[in-house]
N, C-alpha and C. Protein backbone atom coordinates (compact mmCIF):
# COMPACT_ATOMS: atom_id res chain seq x y z
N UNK A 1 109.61 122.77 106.75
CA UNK A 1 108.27 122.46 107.24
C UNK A 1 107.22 122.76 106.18
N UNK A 2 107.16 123.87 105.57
CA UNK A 2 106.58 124.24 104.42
C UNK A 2 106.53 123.28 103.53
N UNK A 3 107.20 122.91 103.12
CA UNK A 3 107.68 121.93 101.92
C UNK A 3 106.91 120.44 102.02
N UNK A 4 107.34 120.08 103.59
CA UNK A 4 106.84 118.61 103.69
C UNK A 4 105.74 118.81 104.06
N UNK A 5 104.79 120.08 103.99
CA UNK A 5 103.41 120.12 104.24
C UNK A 5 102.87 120.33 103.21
N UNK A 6 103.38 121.08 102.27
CA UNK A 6 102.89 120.40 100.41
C UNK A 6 102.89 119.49 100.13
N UNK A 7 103.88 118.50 100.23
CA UNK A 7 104.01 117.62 99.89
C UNK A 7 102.58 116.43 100.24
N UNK A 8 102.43 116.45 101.82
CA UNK A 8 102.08 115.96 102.57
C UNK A 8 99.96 115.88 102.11
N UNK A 9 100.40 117.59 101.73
CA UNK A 9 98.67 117.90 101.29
C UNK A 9 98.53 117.25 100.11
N UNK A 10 99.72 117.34 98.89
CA UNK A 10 99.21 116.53 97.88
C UNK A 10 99.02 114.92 97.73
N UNK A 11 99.99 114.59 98.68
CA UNK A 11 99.08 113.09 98.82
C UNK A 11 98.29 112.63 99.26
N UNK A 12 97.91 113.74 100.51
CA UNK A 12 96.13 113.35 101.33
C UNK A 12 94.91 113.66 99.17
N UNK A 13 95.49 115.15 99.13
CA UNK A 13 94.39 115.31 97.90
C UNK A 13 94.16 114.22 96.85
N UNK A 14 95.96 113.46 96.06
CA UNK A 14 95.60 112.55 95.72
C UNK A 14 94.91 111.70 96.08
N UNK A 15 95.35 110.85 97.28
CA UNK A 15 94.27 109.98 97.77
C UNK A 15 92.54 109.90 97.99
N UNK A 16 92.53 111.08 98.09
CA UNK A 16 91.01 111.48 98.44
C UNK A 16 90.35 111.46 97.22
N UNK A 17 91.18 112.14 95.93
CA UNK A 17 90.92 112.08 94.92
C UNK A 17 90.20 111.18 93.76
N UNK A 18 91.46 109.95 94.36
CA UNK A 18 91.40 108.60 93.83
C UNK A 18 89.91 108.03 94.58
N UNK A 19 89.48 108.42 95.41
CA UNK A 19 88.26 107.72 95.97
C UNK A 19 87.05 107.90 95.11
N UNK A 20 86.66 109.85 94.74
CA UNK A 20 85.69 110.70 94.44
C UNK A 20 85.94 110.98 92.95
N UNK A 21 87.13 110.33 92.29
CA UNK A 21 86.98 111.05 90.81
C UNK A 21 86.01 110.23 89.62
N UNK A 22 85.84 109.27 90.38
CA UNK A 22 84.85 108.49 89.31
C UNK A 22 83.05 108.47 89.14
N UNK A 23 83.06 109.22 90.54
CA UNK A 23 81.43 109.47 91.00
C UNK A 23 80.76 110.01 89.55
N UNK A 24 81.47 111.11 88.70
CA UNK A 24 80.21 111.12 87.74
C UNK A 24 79.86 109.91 87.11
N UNK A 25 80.64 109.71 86.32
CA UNK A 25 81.23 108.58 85.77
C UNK A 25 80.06 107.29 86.09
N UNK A 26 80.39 107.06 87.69
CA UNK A 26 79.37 106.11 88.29
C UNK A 26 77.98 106.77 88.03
N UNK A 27 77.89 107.77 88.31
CA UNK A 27 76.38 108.39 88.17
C UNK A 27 75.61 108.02 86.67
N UNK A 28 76.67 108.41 85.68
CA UNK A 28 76.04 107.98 84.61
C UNK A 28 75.98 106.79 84.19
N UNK A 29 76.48 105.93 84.28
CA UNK A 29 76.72 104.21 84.11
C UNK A 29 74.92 104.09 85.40
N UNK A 30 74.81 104.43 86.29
CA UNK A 30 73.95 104.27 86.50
C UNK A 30 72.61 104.77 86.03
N UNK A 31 72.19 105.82 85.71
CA UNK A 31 70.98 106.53 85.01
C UNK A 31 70.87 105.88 83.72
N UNK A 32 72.14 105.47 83.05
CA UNK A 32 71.92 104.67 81.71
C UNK A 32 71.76 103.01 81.94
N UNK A 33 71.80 102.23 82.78
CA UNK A 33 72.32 100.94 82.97
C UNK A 33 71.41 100.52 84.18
N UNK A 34 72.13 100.70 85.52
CA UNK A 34 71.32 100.47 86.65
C UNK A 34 69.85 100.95 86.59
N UNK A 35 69.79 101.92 86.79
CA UNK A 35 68.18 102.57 87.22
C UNK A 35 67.25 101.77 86.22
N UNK A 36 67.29 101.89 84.93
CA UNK A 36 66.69 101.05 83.98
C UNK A 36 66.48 99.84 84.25
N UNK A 37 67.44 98.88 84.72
CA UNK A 37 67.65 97.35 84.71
C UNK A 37 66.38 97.20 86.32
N UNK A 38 66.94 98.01 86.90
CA UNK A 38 65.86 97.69 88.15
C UNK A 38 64.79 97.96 88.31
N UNK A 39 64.46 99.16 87.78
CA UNK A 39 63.10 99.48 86.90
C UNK A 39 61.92 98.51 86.38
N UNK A 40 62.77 98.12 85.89
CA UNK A 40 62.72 96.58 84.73
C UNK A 40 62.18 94.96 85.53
N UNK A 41 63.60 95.03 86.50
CA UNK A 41 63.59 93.96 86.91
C UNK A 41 63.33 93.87 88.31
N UNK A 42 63.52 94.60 89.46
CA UNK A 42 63.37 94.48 90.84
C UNK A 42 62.71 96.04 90.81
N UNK A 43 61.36 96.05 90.58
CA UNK A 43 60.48 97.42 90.83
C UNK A 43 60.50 97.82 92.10
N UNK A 44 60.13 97.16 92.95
CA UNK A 44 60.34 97.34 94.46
C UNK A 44 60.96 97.66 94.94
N UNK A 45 62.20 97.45 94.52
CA UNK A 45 63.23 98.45 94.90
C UNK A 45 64.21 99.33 94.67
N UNK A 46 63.33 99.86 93.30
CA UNK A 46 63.90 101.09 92.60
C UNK A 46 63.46 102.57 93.80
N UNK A 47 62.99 102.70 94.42
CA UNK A 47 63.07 104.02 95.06
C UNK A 47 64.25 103.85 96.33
N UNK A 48 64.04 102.26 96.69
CA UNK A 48 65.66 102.62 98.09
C UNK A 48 67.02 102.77 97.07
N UNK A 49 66.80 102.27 95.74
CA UNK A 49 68.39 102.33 95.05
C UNK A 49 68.57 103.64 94.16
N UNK A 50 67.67 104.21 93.95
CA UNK A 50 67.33 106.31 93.92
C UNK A 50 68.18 106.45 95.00
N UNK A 51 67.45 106.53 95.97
CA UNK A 51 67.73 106.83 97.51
C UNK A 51 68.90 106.55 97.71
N UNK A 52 69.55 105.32 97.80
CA UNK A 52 70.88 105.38 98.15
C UNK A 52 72.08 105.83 97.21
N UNK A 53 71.73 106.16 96.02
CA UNK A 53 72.54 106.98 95.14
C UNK A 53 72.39 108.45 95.36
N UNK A 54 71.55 109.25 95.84
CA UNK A 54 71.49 110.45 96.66
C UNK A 54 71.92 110.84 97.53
N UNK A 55 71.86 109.35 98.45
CA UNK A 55 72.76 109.70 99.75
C UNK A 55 74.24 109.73 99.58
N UNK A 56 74.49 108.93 98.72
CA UNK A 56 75.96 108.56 98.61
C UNK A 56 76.61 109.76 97.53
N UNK A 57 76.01 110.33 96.68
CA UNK A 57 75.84 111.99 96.60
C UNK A 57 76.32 112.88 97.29
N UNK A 58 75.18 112.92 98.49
CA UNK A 58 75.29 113.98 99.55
C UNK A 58 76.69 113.65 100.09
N UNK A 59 77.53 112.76 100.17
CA UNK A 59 78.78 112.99 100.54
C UNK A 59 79.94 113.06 100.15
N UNK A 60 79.37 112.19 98.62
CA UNK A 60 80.90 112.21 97.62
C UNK A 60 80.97 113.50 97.02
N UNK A 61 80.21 114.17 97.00
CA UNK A 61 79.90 115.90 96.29
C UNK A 61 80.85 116.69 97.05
N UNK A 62 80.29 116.54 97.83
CA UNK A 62 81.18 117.76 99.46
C UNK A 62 82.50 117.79 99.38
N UNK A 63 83.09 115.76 99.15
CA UNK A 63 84.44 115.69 99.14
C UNK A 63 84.98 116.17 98.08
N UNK A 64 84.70 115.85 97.46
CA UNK A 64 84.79 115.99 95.97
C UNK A 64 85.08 117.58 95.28
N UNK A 65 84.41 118.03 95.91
CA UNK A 65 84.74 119.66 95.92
C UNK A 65 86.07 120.40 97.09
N UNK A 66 85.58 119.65 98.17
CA UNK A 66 87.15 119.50 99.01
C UNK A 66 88.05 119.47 98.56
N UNK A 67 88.08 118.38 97.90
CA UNK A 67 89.68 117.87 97.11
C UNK A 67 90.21 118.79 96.10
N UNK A 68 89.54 119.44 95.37
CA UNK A 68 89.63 120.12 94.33
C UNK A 68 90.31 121.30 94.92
N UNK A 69 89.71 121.60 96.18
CA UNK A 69 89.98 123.05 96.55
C UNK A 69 91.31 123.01 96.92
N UNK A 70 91.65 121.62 98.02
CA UNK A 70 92.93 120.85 98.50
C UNK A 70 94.04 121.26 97.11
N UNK A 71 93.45 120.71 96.66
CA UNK A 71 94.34 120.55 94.96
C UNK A 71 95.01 122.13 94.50
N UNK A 72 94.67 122.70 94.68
CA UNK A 72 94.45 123.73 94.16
C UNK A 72 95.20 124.48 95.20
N UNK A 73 95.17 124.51 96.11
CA UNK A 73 95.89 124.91 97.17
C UNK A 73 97.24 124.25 96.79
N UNK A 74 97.23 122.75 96.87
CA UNK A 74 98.58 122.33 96.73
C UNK A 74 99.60 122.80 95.09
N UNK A 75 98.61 123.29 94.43
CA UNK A 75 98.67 123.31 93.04
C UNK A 75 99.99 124.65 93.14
N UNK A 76 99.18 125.80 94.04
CA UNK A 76 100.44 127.20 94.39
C UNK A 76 101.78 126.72 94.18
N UNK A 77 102.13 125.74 95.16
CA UNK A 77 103.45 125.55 95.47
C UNK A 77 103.81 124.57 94.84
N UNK A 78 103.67 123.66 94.44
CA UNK A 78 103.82 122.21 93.08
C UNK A 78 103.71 123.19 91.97
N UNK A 79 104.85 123.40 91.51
CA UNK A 79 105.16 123.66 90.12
C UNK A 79 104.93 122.80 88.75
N UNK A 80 105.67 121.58 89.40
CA UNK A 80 105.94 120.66 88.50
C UNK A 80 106.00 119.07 89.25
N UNK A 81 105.63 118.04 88.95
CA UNK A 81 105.77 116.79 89.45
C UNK A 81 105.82 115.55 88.32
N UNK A 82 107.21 115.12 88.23
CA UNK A 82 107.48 114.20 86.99
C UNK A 82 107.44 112.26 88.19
N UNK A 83 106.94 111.48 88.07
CA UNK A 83 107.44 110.38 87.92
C UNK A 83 108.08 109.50 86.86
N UNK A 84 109.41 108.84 87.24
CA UNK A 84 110.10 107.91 86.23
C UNK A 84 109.68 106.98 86.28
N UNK A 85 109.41 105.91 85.50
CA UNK A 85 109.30 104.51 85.88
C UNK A 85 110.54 103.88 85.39
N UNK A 86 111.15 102.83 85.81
CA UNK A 86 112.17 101.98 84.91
C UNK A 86 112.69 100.74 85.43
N UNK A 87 112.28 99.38 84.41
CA UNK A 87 112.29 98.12 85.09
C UNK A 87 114.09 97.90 85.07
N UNK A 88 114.17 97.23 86.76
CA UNK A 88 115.36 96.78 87.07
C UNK A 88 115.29 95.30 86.39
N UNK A 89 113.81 95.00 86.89
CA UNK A 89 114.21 93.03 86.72
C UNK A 89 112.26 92.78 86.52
N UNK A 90 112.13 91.55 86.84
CA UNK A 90 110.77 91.30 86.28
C UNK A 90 109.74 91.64 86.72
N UNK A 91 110.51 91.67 88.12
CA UNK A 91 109.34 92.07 89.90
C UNK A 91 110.20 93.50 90.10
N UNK A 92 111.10 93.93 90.17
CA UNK A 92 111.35 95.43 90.22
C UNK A 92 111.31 96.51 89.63
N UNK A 93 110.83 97.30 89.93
CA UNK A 93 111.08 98.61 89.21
C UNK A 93 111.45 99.97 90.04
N UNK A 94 112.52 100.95 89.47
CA UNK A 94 112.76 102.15 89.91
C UNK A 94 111.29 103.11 89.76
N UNK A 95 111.16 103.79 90.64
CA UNK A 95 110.39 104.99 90.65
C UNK A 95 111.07 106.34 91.11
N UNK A 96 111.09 107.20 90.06
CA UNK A 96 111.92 108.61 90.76
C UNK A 96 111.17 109.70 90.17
N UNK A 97 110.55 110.18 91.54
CA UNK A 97 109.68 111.74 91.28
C UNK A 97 110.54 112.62 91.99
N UNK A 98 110.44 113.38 91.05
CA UNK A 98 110.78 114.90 91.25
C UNK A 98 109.84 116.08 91.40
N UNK A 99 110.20 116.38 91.90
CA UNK A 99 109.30 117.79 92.23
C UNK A 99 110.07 119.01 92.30
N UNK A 100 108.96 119.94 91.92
CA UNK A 100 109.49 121.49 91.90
C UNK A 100 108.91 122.25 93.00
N UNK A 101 108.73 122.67 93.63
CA UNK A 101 108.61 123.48 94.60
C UNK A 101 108.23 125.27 94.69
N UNK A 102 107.59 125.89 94.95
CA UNK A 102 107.85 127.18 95.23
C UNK A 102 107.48 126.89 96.99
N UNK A 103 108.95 127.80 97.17
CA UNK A 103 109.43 127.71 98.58
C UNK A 103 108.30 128.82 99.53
N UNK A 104 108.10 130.21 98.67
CA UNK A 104 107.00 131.17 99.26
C UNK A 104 106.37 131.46 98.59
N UNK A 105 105.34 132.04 98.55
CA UNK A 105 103.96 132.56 97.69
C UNK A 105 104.18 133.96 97.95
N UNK A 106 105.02 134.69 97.94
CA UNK A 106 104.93 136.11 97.39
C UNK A 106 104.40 136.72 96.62
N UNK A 107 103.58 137.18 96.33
CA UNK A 107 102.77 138.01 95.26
C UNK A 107 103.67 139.08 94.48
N UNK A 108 104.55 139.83 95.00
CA UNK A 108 105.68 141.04 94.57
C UNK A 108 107.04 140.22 94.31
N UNK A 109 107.20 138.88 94.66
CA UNK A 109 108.64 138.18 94.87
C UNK A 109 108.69 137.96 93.10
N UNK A 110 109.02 139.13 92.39
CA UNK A 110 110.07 139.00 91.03
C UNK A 110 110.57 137.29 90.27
N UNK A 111 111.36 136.54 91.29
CA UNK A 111 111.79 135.72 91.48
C UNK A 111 111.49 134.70 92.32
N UNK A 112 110.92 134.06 92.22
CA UNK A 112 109.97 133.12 93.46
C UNK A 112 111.35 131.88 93.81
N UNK A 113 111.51 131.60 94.98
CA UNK A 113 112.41 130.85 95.14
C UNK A 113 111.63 129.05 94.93
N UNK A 114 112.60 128.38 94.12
CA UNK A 114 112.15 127.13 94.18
C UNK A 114 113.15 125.95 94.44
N UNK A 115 112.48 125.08 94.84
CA UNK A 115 113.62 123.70 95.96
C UNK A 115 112.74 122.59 94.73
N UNK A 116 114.03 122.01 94.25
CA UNK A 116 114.06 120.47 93.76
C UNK A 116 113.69 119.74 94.55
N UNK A 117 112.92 118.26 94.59
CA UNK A 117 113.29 117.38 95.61
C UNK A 117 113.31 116.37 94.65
N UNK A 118 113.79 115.38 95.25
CA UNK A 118 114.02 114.10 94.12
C UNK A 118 114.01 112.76 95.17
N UNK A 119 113.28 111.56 95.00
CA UNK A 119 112.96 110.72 95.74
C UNK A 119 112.81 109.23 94.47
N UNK A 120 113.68 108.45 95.05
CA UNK A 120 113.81 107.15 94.69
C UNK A 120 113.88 106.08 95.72
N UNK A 121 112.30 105.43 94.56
CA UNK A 121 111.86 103.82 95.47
C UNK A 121 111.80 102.56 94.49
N UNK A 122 112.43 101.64 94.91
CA UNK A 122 112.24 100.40 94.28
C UNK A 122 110.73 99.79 94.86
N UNK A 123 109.91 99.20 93.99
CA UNK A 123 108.28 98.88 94.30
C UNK A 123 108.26 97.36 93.15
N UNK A 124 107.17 96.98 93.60
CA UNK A 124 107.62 95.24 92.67
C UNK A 124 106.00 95.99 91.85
N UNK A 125 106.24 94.95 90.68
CA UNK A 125 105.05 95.22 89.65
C UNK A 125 103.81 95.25 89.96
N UNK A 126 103.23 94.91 90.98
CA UNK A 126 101.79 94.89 91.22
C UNK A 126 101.68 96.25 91.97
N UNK A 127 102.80 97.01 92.02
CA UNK A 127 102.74 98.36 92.79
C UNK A 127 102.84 99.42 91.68
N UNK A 128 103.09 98.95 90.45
CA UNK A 128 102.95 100.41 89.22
C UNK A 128 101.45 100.83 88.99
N UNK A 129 101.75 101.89 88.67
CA UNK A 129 100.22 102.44 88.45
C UNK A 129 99.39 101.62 86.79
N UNK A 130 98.23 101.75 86.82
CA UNK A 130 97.71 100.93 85.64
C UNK A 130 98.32 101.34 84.32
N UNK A 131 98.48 102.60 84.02
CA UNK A 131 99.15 102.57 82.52
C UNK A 131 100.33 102.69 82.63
N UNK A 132 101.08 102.55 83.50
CA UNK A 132 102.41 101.86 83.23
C UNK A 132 102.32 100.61 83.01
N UNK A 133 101.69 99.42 83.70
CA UNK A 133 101.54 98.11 83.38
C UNK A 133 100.99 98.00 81.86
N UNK A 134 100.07 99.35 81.46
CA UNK A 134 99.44 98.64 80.62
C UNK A 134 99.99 98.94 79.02
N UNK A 135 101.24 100.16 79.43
CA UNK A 135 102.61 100.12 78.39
C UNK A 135 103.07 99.11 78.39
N UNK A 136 103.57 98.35 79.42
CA UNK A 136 104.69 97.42 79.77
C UNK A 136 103.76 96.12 78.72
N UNK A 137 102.63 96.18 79.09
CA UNK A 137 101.87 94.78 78.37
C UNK A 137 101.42 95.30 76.71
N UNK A 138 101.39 96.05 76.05
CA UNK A 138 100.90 96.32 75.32
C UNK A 138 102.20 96.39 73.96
N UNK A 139 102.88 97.49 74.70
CA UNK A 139 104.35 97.78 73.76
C UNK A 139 105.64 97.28 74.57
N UNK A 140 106.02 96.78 75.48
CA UNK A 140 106.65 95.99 75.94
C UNK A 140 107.96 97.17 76.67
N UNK A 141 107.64 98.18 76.42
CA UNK A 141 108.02 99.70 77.11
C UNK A 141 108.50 99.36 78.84
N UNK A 142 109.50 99.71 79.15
CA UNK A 142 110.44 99.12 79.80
C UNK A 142 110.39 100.44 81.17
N UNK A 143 110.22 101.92 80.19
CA UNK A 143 110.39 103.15 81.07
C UNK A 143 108.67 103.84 80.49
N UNK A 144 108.82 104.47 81.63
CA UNK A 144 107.21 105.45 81.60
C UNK A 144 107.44 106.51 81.85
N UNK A 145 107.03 107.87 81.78
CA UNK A 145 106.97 109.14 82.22
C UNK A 145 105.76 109.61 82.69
N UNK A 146 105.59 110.08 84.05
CA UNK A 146 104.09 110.61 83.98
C UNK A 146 104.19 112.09 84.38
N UNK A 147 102.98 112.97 83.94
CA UNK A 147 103.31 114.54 84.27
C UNK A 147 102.28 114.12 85.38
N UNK A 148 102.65 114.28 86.98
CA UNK A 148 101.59 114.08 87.91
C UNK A 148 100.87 114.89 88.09
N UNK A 149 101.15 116.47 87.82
CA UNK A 149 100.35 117.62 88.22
C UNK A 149 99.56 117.78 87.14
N UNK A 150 99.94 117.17 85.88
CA UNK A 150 98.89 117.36 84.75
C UNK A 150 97.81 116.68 84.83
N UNK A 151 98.21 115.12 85.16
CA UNK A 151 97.07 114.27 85.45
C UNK A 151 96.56 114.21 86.70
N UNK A 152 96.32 114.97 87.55
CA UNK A 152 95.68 114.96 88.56
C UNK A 152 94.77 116.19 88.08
N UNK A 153 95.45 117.20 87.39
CA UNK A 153 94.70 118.59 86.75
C UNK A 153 93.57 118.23 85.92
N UNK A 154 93.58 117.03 85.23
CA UNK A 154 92.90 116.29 84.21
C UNK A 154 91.85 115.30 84.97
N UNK A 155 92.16 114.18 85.97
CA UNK A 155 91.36 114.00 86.77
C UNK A 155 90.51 114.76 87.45
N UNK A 156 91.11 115.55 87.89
CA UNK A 156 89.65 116.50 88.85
C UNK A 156 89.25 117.24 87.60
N UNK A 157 89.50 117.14 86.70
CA UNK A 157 88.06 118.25 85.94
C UNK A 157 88.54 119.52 85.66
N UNK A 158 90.29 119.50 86.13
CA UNK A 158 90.20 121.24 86.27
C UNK A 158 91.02 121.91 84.84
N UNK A 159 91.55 120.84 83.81
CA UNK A 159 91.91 121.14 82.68
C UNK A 159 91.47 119.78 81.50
N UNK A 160 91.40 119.82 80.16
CA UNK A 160 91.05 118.97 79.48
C UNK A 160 91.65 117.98 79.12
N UNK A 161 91.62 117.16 78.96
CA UNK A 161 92.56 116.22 78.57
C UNK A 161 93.19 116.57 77.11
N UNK A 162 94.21 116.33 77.15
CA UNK A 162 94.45 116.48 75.49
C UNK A 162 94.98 115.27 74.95
């Protein structure tokens, strides 16, 4: 039960993730780009498009800090999370994540017990994530590796990219 409720939290966090990780991102593409252009060009309604970038603020912030915390929580017990990629055929591909587990959060447990899990899905190409496609198109790279706990660590902000 433990287990499939880690599990379970890190894909609500991913998901939530994937919604709220681009908000700065958007924020600044807007202060440099938008706000200017409308400024510029539709004066009239540069204070409702302020306004609705504040509002939309006031809620992607909240989540956004949610998720992180989510993350982080799920982060205890996710040790480790590898996805494989590897093309069967033109429209197929294998996907096999593994995961590491810590089974309890003992603080004194010497030895922390940990459970493998290992899960394989066949998914057709419009279901790989973007830089796998964009190996597959670029260098013609057949297999992918991704560290998931790194890049989700790297998405939310909470380590640097290297």
């Amino acid at each position: 039960m433990v287990v499939e409720l880690a599990i379970l939290l890190g894909v609500v966090a991913i998901g939530a993730a994937s919604v709220t990780i681009y908000w700065t991102k958007i924020l600044h593409w807007a202060q440099q780009s938008l706000l200017p252009w409308v400024d510029q060009n539709l004066p009239e309604l540069s204070a409702d498009v302020r306004q609705a970038l504040v509002t939309i603020d006031s809620v992607v912030t909240p989540v956004r800090a949610m998720v992180k915390a989510a993350w982080q929580r799920v982060r205890q017990r996710l040790l480790q999370q590898i996805a494989e990629f590897e093309q069967l055929s033109n429209d197929r591909w294998l996907v096999r994540i593994t995961s590491w587990l810590r089974v309890t959060l003992e603080a004194l447990d010497p030895a922390p017990v940990v459970k493998r899990i290992q899960t394989e899905q066949v998914i057709a190409y419009d279901e790989l994530p973007p830089e796998v496609r964009e190996q597959l198109l670029r260098k013609g790279q057949t297999t992918h590796r991704i560290d998931v706990r790194q890049a989700r660590d790297v998405e939310l902000g909470l380590v640097l990219a290297t």
